[in-house]
PDB file of N, CA and C in Angstrom:
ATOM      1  N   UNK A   1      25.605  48.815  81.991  1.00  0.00           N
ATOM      2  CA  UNK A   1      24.566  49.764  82.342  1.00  0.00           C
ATOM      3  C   UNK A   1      24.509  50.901  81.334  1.00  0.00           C
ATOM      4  N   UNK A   2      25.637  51.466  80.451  1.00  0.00           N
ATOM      5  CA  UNK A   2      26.245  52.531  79.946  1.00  0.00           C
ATOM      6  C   UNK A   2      25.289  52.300  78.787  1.00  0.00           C
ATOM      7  N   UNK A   3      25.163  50.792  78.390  1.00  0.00           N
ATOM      8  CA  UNK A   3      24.803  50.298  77.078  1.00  0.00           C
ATOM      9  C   UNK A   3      22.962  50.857  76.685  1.00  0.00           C
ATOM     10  N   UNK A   4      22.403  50.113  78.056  1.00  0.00           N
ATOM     11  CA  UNK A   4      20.858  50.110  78.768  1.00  0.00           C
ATOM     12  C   UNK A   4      20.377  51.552  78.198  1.00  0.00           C
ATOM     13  N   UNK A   5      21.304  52.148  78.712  1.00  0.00           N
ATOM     14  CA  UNK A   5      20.775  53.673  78.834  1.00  0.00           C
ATOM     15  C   UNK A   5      20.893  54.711  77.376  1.00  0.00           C
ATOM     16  N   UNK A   6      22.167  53.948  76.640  1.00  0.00           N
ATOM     17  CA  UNK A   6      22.501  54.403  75.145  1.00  0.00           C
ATOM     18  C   UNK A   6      21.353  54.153  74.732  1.00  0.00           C
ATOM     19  N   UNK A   7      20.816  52.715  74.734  1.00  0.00           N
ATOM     20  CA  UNK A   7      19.643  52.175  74.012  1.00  0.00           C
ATOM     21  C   UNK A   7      18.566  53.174  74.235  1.00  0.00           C
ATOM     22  N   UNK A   8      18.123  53.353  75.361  1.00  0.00           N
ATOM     23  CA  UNK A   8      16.823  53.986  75.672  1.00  0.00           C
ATOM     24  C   UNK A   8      17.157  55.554  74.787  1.00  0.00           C
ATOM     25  N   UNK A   9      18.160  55.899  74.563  1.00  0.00           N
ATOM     26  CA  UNK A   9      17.887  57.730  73.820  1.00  0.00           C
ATOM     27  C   UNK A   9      18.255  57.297  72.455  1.00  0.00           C
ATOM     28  N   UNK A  10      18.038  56.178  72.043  1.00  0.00           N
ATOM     29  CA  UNK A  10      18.317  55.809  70.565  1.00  0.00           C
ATOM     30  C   UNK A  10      17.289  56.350  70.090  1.00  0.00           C
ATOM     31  N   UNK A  11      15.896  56.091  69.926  1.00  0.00           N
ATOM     32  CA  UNK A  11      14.406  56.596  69.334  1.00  0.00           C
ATOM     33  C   UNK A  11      14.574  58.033  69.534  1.00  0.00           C
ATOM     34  N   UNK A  12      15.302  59.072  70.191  1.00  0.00           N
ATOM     35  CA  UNK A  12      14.826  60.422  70.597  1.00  0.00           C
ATOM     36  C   UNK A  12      16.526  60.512  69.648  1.00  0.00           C
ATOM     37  N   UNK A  13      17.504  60.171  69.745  1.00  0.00           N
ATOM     38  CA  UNK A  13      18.195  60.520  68.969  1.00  0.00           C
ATOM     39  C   UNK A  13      17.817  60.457  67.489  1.00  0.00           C
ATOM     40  N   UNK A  14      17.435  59.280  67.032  1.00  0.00           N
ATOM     41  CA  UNK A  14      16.674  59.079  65.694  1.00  0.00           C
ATOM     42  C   UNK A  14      15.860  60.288  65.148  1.00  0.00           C
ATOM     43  N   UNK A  15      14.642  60.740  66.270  1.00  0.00           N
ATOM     44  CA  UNK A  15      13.750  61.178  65.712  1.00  0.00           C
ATOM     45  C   UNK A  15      14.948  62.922  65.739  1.00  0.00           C
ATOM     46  N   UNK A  16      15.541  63.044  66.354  1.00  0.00           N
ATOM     47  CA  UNK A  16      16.274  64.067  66.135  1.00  0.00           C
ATOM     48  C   UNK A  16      16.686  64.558  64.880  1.00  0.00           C
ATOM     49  N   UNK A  17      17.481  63.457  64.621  1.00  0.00           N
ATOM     50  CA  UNK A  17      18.477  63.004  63.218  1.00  0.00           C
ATOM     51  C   UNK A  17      17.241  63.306  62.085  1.00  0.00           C
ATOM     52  N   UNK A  18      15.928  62.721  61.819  1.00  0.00           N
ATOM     53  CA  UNK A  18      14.953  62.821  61.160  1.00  0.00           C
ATOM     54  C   UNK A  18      14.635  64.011  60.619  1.00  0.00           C
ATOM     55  N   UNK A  19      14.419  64.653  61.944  1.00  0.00           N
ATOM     56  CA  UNK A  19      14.129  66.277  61.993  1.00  0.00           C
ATOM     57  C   UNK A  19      14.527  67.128  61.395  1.00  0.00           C
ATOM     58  N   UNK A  20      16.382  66.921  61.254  1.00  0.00           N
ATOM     59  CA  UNK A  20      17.327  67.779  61.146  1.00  0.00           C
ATOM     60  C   UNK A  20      17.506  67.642  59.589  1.00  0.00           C
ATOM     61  N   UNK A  21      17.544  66.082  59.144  1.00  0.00           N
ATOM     62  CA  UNK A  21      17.362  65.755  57.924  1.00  0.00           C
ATOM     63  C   UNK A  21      16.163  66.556  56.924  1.00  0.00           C
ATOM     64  N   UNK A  22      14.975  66.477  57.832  1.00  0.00           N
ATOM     65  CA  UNK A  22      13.867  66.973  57.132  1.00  0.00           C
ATOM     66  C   UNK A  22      14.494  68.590  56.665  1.00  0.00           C
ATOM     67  N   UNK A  23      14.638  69.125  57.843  1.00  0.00           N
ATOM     68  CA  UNK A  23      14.590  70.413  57.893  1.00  0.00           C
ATOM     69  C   UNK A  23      15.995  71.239  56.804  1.00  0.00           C
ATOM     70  N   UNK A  24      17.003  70.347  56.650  1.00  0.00           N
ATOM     71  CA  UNK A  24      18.072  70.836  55.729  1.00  0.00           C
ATOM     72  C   UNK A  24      17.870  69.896  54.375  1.00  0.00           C
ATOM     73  N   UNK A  25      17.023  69.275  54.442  1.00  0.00           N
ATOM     74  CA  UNK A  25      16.157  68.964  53.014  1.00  0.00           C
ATOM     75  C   UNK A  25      15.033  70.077  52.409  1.00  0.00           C
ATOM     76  N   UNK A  26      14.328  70.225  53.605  1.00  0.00           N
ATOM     77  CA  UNK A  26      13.438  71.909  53.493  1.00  0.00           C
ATOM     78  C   UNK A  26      14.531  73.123  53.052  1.00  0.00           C
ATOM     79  N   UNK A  27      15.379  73.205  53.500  1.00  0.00           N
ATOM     80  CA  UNK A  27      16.321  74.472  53.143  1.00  0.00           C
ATOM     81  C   UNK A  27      16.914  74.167  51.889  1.00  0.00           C
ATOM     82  N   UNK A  28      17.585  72.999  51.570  1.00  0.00           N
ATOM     83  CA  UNK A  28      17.805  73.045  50.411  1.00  0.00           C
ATOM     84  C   UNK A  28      16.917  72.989  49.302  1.00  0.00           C
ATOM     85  N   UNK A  29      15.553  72.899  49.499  1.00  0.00           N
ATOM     86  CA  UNK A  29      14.532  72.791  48.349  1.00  0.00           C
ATOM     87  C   UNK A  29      14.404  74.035  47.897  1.00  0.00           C
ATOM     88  N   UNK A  30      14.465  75.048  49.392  1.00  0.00           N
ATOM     89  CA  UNK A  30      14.034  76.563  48.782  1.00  0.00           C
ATOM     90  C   UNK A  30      15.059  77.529  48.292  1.00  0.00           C
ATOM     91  N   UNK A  31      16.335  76.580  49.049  1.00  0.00           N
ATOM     92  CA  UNK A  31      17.689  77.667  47.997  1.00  0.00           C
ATOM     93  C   UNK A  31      17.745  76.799  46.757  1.00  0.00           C
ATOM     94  N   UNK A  32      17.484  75.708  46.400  1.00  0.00           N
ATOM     95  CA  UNK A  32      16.757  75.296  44.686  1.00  0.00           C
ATOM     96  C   UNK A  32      15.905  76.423  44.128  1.00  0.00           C
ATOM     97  N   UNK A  33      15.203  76.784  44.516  1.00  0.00           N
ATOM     98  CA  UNK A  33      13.592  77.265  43.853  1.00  0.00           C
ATOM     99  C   UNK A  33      14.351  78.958  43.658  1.00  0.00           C
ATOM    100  N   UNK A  34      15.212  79.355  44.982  1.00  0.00           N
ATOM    101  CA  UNK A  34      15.746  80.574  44.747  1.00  0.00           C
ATOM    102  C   UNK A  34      16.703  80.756  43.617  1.00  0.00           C
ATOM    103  N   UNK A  35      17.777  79.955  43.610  1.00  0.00           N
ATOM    104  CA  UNK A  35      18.540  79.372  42.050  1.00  0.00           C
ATOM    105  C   UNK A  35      17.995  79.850  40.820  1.00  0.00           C
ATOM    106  N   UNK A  36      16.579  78.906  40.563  1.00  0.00           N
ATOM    107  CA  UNK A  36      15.969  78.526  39.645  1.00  0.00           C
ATOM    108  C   UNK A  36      15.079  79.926  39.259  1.00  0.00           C
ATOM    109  N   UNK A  37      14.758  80.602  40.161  1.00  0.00           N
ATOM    110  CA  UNK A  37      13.664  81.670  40.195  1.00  0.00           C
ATOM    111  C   UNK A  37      14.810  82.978  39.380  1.00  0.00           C
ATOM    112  N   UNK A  38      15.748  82.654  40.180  1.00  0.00           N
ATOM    113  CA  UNK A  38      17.302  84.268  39.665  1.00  0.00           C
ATOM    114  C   UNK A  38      17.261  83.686  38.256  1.00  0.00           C
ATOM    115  N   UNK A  39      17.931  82.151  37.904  1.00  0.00           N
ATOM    116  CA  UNK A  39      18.181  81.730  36.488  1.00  0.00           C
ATOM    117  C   UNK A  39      17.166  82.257  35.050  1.00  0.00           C
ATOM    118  N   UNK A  40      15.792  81.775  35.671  1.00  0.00           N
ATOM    119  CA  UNK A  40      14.691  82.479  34.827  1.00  0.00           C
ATOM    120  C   UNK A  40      14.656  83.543  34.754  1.00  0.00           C
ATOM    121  N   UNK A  41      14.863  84.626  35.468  1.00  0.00           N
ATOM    122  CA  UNK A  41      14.545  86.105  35.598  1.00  0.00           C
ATOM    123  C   UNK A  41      16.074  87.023  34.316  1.00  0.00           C
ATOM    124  N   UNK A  42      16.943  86.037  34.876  1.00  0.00           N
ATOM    125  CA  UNK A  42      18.070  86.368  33.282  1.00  0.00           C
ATOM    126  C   UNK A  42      17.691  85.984  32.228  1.00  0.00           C
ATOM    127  N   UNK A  43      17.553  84.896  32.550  1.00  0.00           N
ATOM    128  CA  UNK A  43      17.011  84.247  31.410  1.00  0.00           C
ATOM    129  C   UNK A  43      15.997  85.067  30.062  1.00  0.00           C
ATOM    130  N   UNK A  44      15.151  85.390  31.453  1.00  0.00           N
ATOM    131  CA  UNK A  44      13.841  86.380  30.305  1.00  0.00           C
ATOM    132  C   UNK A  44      14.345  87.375  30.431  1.00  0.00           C
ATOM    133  N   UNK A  45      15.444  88.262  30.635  1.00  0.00           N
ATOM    134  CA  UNK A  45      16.209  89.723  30.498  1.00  0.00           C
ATOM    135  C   UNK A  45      16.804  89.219  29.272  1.00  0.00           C
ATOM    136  N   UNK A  46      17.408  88.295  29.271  1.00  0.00           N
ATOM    137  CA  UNK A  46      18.239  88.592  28.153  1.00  0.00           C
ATOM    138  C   UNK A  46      17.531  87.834  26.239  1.00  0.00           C
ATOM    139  N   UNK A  47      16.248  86.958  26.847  1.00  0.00           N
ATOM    140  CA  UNK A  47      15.884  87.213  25.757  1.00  0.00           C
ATOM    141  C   UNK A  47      14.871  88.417  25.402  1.00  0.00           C
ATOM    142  N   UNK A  48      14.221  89.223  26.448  1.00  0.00           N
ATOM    143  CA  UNK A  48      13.700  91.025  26.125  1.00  0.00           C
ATOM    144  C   UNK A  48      14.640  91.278  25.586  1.00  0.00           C
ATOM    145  N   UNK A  49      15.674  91.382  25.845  1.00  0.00           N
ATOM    146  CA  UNK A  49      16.574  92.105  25.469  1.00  0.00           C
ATOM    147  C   UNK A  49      17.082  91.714  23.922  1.00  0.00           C
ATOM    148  N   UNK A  50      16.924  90.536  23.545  1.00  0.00           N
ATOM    149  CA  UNK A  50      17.461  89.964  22.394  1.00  0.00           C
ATOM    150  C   UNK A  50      16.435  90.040  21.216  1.00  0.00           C
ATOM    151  N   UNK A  51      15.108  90.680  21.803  1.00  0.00           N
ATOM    152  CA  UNK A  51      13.802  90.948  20.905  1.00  0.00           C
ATOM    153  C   UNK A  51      14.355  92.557  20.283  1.00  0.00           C
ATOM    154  N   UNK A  52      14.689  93.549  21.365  1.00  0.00           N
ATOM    155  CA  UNK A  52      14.929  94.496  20.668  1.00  0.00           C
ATOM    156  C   UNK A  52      15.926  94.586  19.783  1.00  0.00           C
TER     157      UNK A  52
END
């Protein structure tokens, strides 16, 4: 019976798992972009800086 009932919250566990996936795929895209956004911003400080 234990089995019956595992089965039936398999699809709602899934779509859970999906979710959670999506959503710490979303977070890690934007602490990428935050990374990438700090890296450039030295980046162009230190070549201003390498003009003067």
């Amino acid at each position: 019976m234990k089995k019956v009932r595992d089965k039936a919250n398999e699809p709602e566990d899934n779509s859970k798992k999906s979710e959670n996936i999506a959503s710490e795929q979303e977070e890690m895209k934007e602490e990428q972009h935050q990374i990438d956004l700090k890296e450039n911003y030295e980046s162009d400080e230190k070549y201003e800086d390498s003009k003067d």
